[in-house]
C-alpha atoms as a PDB file:
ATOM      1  CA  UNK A   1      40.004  15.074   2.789  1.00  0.00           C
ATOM      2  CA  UNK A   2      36.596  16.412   3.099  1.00  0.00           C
ATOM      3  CA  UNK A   3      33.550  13.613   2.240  1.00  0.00           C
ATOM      4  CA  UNK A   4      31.965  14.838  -0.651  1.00  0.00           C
ATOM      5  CA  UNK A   5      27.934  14.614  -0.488  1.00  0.00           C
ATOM      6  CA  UNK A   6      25.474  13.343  -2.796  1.00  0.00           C
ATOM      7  CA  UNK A   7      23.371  15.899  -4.279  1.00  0.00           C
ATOM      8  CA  UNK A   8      20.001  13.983  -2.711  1.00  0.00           C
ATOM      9  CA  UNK A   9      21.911  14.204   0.314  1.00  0.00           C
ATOM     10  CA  UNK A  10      21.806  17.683   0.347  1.00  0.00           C
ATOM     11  CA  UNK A  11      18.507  17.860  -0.495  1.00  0.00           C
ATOM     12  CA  UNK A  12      17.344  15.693   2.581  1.00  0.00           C
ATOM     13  CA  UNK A  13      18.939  18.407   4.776  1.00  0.00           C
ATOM     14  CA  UNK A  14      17.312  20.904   3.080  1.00  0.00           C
ATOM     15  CA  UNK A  15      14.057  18.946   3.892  1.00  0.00           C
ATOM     16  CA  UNK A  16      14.888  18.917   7.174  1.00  0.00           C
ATOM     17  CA  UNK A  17      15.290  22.687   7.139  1.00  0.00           C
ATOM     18  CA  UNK A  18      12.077  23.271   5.422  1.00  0.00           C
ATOM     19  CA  UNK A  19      10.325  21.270   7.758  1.00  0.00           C
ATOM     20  CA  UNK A  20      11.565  23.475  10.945  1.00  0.00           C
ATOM     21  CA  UNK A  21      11.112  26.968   9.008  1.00  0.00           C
ATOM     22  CA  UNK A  22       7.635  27.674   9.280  1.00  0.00           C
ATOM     23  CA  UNK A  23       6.580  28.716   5.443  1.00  0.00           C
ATOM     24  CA  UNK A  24       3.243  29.742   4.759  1.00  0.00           C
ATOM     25  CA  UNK A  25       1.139  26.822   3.938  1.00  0.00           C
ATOM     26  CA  UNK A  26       1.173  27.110  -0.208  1.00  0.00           C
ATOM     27  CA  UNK A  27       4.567  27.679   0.422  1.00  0.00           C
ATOM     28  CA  UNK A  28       5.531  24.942   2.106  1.00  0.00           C
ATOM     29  CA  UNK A  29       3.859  22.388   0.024  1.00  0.00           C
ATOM     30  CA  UNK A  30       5.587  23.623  -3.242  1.00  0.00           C
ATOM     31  CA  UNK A  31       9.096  23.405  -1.635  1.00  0.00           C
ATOM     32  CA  UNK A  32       8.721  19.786  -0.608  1.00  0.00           C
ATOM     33  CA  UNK A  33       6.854  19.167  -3.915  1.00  0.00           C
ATOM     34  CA  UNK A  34       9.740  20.770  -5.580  1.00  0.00           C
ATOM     35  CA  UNK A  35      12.868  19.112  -3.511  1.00  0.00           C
ATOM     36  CA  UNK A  36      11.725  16.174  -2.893  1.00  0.00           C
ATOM     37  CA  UNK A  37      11.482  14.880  -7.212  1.00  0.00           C
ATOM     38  CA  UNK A  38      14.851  13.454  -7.082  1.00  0.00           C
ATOM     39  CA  UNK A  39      14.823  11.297  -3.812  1.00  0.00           C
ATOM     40  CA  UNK A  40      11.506   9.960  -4.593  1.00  0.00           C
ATOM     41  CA  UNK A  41      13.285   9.313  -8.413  1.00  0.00           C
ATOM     42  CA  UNK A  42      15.766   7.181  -7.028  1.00  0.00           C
ATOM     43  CA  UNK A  43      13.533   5.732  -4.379  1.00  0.00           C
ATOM     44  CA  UNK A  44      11.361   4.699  -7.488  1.00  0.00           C
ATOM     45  CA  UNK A  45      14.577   3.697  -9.367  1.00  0.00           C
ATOM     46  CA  UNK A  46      15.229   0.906  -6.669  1.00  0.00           C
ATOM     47  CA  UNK A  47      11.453  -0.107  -6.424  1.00  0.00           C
ATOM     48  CA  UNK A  48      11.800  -1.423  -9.808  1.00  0.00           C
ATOM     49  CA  UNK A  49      14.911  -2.992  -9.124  1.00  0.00           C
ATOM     50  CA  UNK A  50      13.519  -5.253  -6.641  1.00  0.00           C
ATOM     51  CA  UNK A  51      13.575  -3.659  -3.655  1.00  0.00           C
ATOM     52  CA  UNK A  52      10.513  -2.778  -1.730  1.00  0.00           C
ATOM     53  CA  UNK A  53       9.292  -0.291   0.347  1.00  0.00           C
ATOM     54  CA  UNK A  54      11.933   1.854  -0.685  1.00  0.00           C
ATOM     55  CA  UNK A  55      11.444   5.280   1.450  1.00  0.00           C
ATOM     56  CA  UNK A  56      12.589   8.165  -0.497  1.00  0.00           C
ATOM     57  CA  UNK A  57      14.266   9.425   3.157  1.00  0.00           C
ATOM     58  CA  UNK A  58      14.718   7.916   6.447  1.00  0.00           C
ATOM     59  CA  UNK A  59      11.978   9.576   8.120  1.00  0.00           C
ATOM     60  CA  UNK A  60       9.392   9.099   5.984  1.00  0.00           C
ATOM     61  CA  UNK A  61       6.063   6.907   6.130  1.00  0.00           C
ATOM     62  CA  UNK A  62       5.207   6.310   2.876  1.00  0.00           C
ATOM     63  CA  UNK A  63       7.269   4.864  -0.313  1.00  0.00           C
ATOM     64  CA  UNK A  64       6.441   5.152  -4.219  1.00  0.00           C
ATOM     65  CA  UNK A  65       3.787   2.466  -5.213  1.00  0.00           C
ATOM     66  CA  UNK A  66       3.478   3.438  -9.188  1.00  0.00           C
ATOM     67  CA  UNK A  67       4.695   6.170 -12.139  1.00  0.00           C
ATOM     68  CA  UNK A  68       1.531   8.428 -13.603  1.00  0.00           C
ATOM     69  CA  UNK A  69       2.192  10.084 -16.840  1.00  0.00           C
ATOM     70  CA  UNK A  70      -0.506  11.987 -18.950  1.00  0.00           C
ATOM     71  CA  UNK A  71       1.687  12.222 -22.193  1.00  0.00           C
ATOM     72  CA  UNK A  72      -0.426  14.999 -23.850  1.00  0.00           C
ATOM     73  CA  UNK A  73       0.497  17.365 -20.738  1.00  0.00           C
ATOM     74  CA  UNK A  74       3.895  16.192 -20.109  1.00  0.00           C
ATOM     75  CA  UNK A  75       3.283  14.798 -16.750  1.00  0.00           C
ATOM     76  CA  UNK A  76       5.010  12.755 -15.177  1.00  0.00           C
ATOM     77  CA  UNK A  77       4.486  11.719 -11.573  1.00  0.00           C
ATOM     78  CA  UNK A  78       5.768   9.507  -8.409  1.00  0.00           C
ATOM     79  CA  UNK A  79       3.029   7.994  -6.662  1.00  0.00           C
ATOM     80  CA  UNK A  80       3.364   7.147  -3.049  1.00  0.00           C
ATOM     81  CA  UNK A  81       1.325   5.033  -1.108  1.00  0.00           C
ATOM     82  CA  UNK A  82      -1.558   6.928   1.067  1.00  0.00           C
ATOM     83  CA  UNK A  83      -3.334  10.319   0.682  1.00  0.00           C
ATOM     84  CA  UNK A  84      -1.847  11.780   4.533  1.00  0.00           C
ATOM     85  CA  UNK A  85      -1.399  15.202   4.217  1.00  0.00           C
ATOM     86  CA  UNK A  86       2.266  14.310   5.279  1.00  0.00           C
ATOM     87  CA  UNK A  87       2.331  12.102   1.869  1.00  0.00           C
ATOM     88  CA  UNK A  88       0.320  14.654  -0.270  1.00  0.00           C
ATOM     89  CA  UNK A  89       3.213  17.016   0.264  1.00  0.00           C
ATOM     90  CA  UNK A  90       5.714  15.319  -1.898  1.00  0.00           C
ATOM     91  CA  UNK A  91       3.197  13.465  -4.807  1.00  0.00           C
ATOM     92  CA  UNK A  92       0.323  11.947  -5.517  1.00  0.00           C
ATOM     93  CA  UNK A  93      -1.182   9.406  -3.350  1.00  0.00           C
ATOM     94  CA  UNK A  94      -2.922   5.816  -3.727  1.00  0.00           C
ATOM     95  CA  UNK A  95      -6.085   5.386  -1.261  1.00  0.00           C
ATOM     96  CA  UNK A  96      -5.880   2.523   0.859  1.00  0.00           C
ATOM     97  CA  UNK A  97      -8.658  -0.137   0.137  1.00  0.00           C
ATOM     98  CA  UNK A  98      -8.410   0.690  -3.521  1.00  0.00           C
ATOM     99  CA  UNK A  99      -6.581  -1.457  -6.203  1.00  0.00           C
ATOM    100  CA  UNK A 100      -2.919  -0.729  -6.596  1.00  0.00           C
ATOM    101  CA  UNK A 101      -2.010   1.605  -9.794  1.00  0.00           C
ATOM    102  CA  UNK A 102      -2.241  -1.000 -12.873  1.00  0.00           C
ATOM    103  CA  UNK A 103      -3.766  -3.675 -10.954  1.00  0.00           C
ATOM    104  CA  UNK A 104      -6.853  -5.252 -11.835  1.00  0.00           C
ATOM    105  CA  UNK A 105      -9.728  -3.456  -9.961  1.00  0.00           C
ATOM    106  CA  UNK A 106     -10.583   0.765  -9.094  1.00  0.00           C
ATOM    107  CA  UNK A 107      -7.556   2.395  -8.395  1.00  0.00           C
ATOM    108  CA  UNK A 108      -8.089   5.675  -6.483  1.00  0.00           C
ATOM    109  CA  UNK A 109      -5.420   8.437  -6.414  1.00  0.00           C
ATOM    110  CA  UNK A 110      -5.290  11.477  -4.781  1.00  0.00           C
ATOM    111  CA  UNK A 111      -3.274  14.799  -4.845  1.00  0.00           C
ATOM    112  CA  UNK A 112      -2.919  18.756  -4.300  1.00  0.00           C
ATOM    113  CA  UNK A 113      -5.146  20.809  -7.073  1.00  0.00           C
ATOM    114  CA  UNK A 114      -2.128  23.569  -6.718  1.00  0.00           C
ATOM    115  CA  UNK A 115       0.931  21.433  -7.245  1.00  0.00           C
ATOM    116  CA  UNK A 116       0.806  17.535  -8.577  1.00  0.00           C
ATOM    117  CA  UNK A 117      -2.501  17.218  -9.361  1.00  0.00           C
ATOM    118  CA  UNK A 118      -3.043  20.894 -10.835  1.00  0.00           C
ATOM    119  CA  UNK A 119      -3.119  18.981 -14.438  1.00  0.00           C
ATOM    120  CA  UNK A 120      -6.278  17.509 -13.984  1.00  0.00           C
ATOM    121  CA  UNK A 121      -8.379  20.618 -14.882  1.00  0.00           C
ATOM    122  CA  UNK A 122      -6.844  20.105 -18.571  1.00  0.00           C
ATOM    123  CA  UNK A 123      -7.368  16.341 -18.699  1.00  0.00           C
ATOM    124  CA  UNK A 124     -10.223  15.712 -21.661  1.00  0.00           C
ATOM    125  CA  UNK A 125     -12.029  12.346 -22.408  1.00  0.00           C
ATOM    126  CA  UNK A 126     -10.138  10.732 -24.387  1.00  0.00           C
ATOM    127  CA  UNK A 127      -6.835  11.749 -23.320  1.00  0.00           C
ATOM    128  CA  UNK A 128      -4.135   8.498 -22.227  1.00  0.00           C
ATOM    129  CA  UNK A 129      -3.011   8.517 -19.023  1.00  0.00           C
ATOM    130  CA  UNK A 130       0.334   5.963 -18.561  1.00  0.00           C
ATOM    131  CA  UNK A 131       0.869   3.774 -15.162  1.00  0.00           C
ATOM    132  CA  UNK A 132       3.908   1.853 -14.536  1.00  0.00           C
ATOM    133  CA  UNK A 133       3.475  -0.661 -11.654  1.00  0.00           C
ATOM    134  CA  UNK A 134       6.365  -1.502  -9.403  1.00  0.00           C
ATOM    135  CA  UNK A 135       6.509  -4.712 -11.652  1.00  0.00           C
ATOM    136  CA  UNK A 136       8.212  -1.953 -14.540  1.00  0.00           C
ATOM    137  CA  UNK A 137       5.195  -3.067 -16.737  1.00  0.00           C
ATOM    138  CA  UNK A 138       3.301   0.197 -18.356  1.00  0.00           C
ATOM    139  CA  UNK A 139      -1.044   0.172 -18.235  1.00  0.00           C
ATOM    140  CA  UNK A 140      -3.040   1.912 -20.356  1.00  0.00           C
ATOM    141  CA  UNK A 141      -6.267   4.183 -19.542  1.00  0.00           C
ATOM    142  CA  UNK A 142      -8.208   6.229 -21.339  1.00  0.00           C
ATOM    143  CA  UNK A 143     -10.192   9.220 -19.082  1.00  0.00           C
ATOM    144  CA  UNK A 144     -14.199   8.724 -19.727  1.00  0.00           C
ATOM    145  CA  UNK A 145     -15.122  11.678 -18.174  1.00  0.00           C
ATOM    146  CA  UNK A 146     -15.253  14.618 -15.551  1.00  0.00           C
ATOM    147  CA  UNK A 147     -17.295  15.300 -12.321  1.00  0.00           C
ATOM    148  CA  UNK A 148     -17.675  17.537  -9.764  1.00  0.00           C
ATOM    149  CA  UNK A 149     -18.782  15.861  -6.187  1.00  0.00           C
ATOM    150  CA  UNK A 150     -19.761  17.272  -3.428  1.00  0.00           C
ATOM    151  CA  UNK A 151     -17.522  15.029  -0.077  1.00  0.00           C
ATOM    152  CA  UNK A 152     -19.955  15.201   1.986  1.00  0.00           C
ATOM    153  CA  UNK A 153     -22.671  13.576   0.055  1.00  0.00           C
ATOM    154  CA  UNK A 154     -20.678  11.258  -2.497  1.00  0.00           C
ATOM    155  CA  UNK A 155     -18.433   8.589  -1.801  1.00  0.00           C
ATOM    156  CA  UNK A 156     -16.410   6.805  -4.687  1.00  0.00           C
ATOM    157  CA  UNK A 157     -17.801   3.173  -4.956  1.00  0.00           C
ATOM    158  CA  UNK A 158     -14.974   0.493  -4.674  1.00  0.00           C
ATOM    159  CA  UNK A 159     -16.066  -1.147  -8.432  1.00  0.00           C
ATOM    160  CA  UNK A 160     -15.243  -5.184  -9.172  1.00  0.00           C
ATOM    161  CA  UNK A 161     -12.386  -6.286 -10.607  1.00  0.00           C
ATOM    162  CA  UNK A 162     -12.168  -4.389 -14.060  1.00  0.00           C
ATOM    163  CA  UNK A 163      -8.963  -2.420 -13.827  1.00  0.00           C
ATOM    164  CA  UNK A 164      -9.947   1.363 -14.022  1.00  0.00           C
ATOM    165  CA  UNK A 165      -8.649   4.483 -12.405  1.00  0.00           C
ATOM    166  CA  UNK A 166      -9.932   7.223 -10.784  1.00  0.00           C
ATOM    167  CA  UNK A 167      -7.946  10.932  -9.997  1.00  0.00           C
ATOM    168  CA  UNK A 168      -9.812  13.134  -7.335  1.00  0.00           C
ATOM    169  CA  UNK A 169      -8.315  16.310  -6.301  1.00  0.00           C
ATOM    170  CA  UNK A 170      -9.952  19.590  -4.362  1.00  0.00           C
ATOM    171  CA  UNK A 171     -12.306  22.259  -6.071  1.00  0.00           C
ATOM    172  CA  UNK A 172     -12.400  24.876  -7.395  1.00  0.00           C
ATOM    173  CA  UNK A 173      -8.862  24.958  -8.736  1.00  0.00           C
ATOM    174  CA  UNK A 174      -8.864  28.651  -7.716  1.00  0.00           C
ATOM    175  CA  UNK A 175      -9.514  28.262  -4.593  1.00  0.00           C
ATOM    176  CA  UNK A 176      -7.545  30.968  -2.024  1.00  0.00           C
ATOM    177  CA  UNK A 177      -8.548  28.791   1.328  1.00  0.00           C
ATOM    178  CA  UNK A 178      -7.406  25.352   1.492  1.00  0.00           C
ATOM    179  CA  UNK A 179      -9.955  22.313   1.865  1.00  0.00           C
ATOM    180  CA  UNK A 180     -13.493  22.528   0.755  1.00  0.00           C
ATOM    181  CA  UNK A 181     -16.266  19.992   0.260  1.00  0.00           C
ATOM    182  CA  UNK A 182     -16.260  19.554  -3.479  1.00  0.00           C
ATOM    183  CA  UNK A 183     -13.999  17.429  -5.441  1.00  0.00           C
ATOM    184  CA  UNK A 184     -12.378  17.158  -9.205  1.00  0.00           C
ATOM    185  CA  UNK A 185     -12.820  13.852 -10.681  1.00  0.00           C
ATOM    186  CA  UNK A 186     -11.391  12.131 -13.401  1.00  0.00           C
ATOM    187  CA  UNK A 187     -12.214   8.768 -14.325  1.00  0.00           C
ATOM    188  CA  UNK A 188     -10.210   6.491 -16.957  1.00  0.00           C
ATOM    189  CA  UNK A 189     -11.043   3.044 -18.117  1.00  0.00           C
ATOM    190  CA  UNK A 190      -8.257   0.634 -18.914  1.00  0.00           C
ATOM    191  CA  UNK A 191      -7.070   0.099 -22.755  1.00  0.00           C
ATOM    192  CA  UNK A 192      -6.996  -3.442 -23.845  1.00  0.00           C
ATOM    193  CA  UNK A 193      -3.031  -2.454 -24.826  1.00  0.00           C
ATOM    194  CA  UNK A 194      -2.315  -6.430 -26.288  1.00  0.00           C
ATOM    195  CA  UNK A 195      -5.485  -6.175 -28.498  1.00  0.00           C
ATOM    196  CA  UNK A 196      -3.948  -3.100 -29.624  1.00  0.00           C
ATOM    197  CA  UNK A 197      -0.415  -4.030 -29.946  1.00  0.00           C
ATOM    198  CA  UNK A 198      -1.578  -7.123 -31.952  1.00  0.00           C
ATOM    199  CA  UNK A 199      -3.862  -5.150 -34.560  1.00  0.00           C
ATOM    200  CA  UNK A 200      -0.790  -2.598 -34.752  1.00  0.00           C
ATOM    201  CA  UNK A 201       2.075  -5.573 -35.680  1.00  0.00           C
ATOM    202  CA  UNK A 202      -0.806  -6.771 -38.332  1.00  0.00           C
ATOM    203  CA  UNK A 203      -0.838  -3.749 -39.791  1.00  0.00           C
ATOM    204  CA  UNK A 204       2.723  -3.345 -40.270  1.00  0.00           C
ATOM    205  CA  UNK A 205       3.372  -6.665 -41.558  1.00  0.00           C
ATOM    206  CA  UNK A 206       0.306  -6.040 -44.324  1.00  0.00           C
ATOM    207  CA  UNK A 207       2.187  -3.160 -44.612  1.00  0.00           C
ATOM    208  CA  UNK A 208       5.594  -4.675 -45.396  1.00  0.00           C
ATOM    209  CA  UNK A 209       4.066  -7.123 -47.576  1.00  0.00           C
ATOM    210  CA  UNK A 210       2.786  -4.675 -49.638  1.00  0.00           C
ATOM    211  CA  UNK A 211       5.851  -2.846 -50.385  1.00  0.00           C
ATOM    212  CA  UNK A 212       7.761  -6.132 -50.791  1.00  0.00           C
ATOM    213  CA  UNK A 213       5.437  -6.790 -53.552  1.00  0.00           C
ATOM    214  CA  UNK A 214       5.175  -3.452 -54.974  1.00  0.00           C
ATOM    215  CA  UNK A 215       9.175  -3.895 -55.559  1.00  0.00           C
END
C-alpha cells in the first residue's frame, strides 16, 4: 500500500523545490509567503500547546514567537522570531533586543511592504491591532500614529517597560527596486483590556438590572 502524505508534507517539498528554482526575486518571496501559511499554522498550533521552538520545517532557523491580527483589515499573521531575510520570506519578524509580542516593554516587528506587511499603508490611528503571545493570552494596542524615517539617520529607541508595539516595513510601498533607506512606521500603544473588560461587565449588569425592573 502506498503511504499517503500529509498535505504540509507536500508543501515542504514544494519548498524545497522553490528554493532550487531560481524565481525572480518578487517572485520568490510570494511563493514561500504563500506555501509556507499552513506549516507555520501548525507550527503555531503546537507553540501554544506547550511546545517550544516549534520550527515550521526541519531546515529552518527561526520558529513562530506571536499571532498579529489587525481586525479592521482582516489580517491575520504568524510571527517568527528575527527579521533575516531568510525569516522575512515566510512572515513577519520580531527584532532581537526588543520585547517579545505582548510582553511588557517596545516590541519591534518587521516585514516585506509587498507581501505580509503590505497592510500597513491602510493602518489609521486608532485602528486595534490583536497579539496573541505563545502563552494563548490576546494584547491589545491601539496604533498612535504614522512616520516615515529615513535608516540611515533614525534608529528606533528601545523605550522602558510600558508594553507598546512598533511595525516598520520598507518605503515607498511602490517601490520597483528592493531595499531603500526610508522606512514605514506604525506605532501602537497598549489598551488597558481589564479596565475595559470591567467597565464593559458593569455596563451589562446596569443593563440587566434595568430590564429586570422594567418587567
Amino acid at each position: 500500500m502506498r503511504e499517503r502524505r500529509s498535505p504540509l508534507f507536500a508543501a515542504a517539498l514544494v519548498l524545497i523545490g522553490l528554493g532550487a528554482w531560481q524565481l525572480g526575486g518578487a517572485g520568490l518571496i510570494h511563493a514561500k509567503a504563500w506555501l509556507a501559511q499552513g506549516l507555520l499554522e501548525a507550527s503555531w498550533a503546537a507553540t501554544l500547546a506547550g511546545a517550544e521552538t516549534v520550527k515550521p520545517w526541519p531546515w529552518a532557523d527561526t520558529w513562530p514567537v506571536a499571532r498579529l491580527r489587525a481586525p479592521r483589515l482582516g489580517v491575520d499573521r504568524i510571527v517568527l522570531a528575527g527579521i533575516s531575510g531568510r525569516t522575512l520570506a515566510f512572515g513577519p519578524g520580531h527584532m532581537d533586543g526588543t520585547a517579545l509580542p505582548g510582553a511588557p516593554g517596545h516590541s519591534v516587528l518587521s516585514g516585506h511592504r509587498d507581501t505580509h506587511f503590505r497592510f500597513l499603508k491602510d493602518l489609521e490611528p486608532g485602528d486595534v491591532l490583536r497579539v496573541q503571545g505563545t502563552d494563548g493570552a490576546w494584547r491589545a494596542y491601539r496604533v498612535s500614529g504614522t512616520e516615515i524615517i529615513d535608516a540611515r539617520r533614525a534608529r528606533l529607541a528601545p523605550g522602558d517597560a510600558t508594553p507598546r508595539l512598533t511595525l516598520v516595513t520598507c518605503y515607498p510601498f511602490d517601490a520597483i527596486a528592493p531595499g531603500g533607506p526610508l522606512r514605514y512606521v506604525v506605532s501602537a500603544e497598549a489598551e488597558a483590556e481589564r479596565a475595559v473588560d470591567t467597565r464593559d461587565r458593569y455596563a451589562r449588569s446596569i443593563r440587566g438590572r434595568a430590564t429586570e425592573e422594567s418587567r
